[in-house]
Protein backbone atom coordinates (compact mmCIF):
# COMPACT_ATOMS: atom_id res chain seq x y z
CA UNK A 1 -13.43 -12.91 2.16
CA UNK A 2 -13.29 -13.88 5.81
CA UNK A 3 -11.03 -16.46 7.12
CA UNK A 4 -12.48 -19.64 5.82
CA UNK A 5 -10.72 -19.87 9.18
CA UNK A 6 -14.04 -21.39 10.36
CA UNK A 7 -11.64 -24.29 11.20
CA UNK A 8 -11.72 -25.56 14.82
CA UNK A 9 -8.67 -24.05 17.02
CA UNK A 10 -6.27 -26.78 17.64
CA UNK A 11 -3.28 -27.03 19.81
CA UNK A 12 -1.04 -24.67 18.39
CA UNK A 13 2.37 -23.65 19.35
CA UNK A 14 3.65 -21.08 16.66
CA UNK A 15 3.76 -19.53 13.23
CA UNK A 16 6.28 -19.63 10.62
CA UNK A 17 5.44 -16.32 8.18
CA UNK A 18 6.61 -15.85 4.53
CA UNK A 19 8.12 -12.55 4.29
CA UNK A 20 7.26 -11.36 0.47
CA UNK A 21 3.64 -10.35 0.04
CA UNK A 22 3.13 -11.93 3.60
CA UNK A 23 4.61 -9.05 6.06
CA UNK A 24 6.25 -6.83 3.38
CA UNK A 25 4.09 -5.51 0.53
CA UNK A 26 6.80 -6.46 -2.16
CA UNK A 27 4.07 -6.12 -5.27
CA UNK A 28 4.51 -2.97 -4.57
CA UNK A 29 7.99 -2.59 -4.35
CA UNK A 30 8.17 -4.30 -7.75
CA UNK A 31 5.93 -1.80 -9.48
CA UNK A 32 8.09 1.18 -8.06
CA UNK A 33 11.36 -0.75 -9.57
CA UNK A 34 9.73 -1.39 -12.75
CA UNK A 35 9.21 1.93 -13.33
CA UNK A 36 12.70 2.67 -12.82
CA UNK A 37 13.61 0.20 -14.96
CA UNK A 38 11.24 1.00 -17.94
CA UNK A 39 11.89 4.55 -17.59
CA UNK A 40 16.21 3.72 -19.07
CA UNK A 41 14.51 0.79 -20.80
CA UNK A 42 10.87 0.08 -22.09
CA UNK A 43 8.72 1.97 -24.37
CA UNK A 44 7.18 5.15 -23.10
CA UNK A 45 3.82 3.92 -23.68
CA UNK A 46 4.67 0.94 -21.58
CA UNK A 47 1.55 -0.28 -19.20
CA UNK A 48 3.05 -0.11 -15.84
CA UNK A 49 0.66 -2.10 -14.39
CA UNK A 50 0.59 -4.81 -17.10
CA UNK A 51 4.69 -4.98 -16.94
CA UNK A 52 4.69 -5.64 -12.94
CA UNK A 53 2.00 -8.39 -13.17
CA UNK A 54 3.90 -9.62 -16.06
CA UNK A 55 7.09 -9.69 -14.00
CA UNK A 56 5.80 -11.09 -10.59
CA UNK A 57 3.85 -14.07 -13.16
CA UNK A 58 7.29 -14.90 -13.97
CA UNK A 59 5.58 -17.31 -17.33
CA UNK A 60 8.83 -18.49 -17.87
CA UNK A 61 9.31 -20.25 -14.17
CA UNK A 62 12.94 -18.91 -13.75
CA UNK A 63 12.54 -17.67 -10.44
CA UNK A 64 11.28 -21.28 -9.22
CA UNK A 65 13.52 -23.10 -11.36
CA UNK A 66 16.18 -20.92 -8.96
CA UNK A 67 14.30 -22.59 -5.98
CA UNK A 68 14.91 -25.68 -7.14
CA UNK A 69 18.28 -25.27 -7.41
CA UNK A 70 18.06 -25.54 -11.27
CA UNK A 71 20.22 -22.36 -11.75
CA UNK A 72 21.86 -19.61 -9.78
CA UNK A 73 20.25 -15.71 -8.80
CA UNK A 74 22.18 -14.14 -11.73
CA UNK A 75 21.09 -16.59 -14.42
CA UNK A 76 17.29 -16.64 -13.36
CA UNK A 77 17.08 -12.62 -13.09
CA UNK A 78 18.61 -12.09 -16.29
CA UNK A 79 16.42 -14.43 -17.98
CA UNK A 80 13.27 -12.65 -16.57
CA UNK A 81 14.71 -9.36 -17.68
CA UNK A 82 15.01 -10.98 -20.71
CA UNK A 83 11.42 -12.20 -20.72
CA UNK A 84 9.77 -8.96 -19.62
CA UNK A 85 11.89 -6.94 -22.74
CA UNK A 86 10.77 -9.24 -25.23
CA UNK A 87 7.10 -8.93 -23.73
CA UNK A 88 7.25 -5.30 -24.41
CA UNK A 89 9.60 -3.42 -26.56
CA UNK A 90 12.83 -3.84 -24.28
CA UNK A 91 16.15 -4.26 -25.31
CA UNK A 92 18.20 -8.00 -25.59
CA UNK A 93 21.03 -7.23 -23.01
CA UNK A 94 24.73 -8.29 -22.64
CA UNK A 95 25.49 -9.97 -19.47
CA UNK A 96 27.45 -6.34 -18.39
CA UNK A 97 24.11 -4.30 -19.98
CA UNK A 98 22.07 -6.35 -17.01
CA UNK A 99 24.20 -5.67 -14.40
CA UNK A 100 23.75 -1.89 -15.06
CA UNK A 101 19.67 -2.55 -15.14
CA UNK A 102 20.07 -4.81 -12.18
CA UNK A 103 21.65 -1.58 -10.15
CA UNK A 104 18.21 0.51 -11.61
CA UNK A 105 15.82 -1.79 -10.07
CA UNK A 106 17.28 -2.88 -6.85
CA UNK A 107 18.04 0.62 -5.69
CA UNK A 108 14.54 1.34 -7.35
CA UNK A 109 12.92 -2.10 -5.60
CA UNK A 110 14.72 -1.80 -1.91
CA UNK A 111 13.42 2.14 -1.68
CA UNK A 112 9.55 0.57 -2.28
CA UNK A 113 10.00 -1.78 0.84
CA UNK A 114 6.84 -1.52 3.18
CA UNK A 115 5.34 -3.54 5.68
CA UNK A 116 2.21 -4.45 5.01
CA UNK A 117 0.15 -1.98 7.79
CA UNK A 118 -1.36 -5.16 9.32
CA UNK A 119 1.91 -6.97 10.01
CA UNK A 120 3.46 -4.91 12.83
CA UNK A 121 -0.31 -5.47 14.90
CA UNK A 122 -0.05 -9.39 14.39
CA UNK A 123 3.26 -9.79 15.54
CA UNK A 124 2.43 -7.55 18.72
CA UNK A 125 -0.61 -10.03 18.99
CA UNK A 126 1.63 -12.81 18.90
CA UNK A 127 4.10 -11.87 21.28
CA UNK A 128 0.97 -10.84 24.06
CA UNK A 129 -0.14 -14.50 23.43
CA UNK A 130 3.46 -15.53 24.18
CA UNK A 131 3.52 -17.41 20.48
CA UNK A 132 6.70 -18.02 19.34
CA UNK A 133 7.29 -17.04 15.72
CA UNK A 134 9.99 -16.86 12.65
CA UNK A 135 10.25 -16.27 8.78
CA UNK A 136 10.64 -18.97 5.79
CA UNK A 137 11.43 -17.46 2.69
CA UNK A 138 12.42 -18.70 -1.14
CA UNK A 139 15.07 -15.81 -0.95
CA UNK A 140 18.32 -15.77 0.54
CA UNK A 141 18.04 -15.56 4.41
CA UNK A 142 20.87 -12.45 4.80
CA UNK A 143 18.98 -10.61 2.37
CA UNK A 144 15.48 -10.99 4.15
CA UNK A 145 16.82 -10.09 7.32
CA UNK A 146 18.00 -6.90 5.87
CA UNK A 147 14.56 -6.45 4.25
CA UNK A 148 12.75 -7.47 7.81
CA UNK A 149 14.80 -4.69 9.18
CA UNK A 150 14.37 -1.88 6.49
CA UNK A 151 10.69 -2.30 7.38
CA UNK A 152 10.76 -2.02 11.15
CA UNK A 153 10.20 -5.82 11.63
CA UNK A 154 13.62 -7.01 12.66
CA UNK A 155 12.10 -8.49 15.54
CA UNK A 156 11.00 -11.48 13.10
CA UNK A 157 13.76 -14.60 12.97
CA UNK A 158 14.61 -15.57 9.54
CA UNK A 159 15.43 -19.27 10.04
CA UNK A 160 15.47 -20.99 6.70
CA UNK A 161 16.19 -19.02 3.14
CA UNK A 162 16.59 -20.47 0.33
CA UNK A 163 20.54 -20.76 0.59
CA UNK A 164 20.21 -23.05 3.57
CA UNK A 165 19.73 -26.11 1.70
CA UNK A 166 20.03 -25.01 -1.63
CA UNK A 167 16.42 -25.12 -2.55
CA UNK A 168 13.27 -23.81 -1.72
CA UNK A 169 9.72 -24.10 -0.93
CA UNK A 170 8.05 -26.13 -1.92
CA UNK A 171 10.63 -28.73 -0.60
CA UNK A 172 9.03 -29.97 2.89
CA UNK A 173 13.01 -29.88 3.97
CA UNK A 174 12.83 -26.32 4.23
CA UNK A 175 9.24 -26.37 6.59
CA UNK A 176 10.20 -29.08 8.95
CA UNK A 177 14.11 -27.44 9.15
CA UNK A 178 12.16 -24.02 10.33
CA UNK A 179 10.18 -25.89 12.58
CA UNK A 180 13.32 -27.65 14.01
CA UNK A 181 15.11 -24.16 14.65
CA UNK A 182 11.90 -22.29 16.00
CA UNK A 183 11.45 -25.31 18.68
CA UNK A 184 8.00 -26.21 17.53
CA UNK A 185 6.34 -29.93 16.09
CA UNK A 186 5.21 -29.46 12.37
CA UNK A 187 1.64 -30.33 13.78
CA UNK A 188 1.73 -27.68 16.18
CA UNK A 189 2.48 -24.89 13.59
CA UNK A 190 1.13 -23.09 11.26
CA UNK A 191 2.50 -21.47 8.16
CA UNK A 192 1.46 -18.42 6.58
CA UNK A 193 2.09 -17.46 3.27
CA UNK A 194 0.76 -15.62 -0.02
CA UNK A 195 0.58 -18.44 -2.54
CA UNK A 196 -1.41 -21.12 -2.70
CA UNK A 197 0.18 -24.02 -3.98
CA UNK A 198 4.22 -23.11 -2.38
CA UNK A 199 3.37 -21.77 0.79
CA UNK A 200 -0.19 -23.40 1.91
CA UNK A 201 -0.91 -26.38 0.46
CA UNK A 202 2.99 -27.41 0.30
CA UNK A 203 2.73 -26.68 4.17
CA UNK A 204 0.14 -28.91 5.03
CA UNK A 205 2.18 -31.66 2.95
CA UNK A 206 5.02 -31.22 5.19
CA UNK A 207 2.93 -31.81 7.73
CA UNK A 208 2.05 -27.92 9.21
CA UNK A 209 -0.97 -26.17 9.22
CA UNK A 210 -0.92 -23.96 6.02
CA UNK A 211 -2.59 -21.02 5.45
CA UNK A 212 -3.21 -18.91 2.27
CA UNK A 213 -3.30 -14.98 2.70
CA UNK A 214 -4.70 -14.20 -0.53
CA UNK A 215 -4.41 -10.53 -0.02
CA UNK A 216 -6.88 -8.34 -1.62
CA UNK A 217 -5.27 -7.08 -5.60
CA UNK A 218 -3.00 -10.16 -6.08
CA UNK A 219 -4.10 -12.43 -9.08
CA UNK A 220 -3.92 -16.25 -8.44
CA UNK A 221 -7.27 -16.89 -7.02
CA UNK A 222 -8.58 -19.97 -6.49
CA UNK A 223 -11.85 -22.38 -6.94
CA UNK A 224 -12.77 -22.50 -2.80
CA UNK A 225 -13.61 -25.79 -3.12
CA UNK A 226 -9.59 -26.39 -4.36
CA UNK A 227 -8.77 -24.81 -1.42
CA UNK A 228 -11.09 -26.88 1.00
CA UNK A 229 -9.85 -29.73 -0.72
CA UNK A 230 -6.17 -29.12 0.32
CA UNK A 231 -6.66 -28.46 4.08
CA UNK A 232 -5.96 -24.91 3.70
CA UNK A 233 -6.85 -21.91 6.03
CA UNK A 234 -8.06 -18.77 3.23
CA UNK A 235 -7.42 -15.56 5.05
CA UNK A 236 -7.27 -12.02 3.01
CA UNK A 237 -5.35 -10.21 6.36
CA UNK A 238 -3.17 -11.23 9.00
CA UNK A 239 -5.66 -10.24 11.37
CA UNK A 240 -8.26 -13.21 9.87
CA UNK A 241 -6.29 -15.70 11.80
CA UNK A 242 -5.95 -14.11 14.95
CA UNK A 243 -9.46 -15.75 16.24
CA UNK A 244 -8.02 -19.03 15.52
CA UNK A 245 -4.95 -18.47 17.72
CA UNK A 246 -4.49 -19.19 21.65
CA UNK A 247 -4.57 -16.66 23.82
């Protein structure tokens, strides 16, 4: 794909990175919990493939409707447990049913944590250029510091979760607040995350440099002229954007 990263350098002070699908290869840590989950719950002839996709699409919008502080963790999870049965063959659970599936997949999800294998070499980059860096996440802050850790990448600051104000991305709040605690001007930064519209463009609206890593698999590509449009960086690795960076 190449960093449509063609972009001139500009005066750059640091990076604010999305943890899910940015550093840590969470799709994959949702496929392994799925099929712990479908294994006490689905249909044997359930496509595991199909199911994940099906659960990271999220076409009910719980998950951001959580970010927006329309409803709390519990309530959004159960209802895309909810969804994901009724997509294919599961079970309607009781409130106390869930919290036995919820034990499944988390044990199941937090034993699939990786780092993606180009994160660890970008943040070494990083630190030889003397760029400061830190994490902005839709998920509770405590809980992606333990993630960062699990993975060997402890070294990354989380500064803003989604508990911090209540909300998430794409709320500029959240940007500019991560800006404020890493010590760098909005301008100045850039922020690196896996979707499009919450993470890049929503970025550049708050007034940072966004970029898109569209890694290579996920699903929510996008016209190139959409992303020109929006003033957004298109990298498919970590490493794309390292020409663009000081140093």
């Amino acid at each position: 794909m190449g960093a449509h990263a063609t972009q001139a350098r500009f005066r750059m002070s640091a990076i604010l990175l999305d943890v899910d699908d940015t550093l840590v290869d969470t799709k994959a840590a949702f496929r392994h919990a799925i099929v712990a989950t479908a294994s006490e719950y689905l249909p044997a002839s359930t496509d595991m493939e199909e199911a994940t996709t099906a659960w990271r699409r999220d076409r009910g919008g719980y998950y951001r409707a959580y970010t927006r502080g329309e409803m709390d963790h519990f309530t959004q999870r159960k209802l895309r447990v909810h969804d994901l049965h009724a997509q294919f063959g599961g079970p309607t659970l009781t409130d106390a049913e869930y919290v036995e599936w919820e034990k499944i997949f988390e044990a199941a999800f937090q034993e699939g944590w990786e780092a993606h294998p180009d994160a660890e070499p970008f943040l070494d980059a990083l630190d030889a250029r003397g760029i400061a860096y830190g994490a902005l996440s839709n998920a509770q802050a405590s809980y992606q510091e333990h993630k960062l850790a699990a993975v060997g990448l402890g070294r990354v600051p989380m500064l803003v979760g989604v508990d911090t104000f209540g909300v998430g991305k794409p709320d500029p709040r959240v940007f500019l607040e991560a800006c404020r605690r890493l010590g760098s001007e909005p301008a100045q930064t850039y922020y690196v995350g896996d979707e499009f519209d919450i993470d890049a463009r929503a970025a550049v609206e708050a007034g940072l440099r966004g970029v898109w890593c569209e890694r290579a698999g996920t699903w929510a590509s996008r016209d190139p002229a959409e992303v020109q449009r929006a003033g957004v960086v298109h990298v498919a690795t970590l490493s794309e954007l390292l020409p663009l960076l000081p140093g």
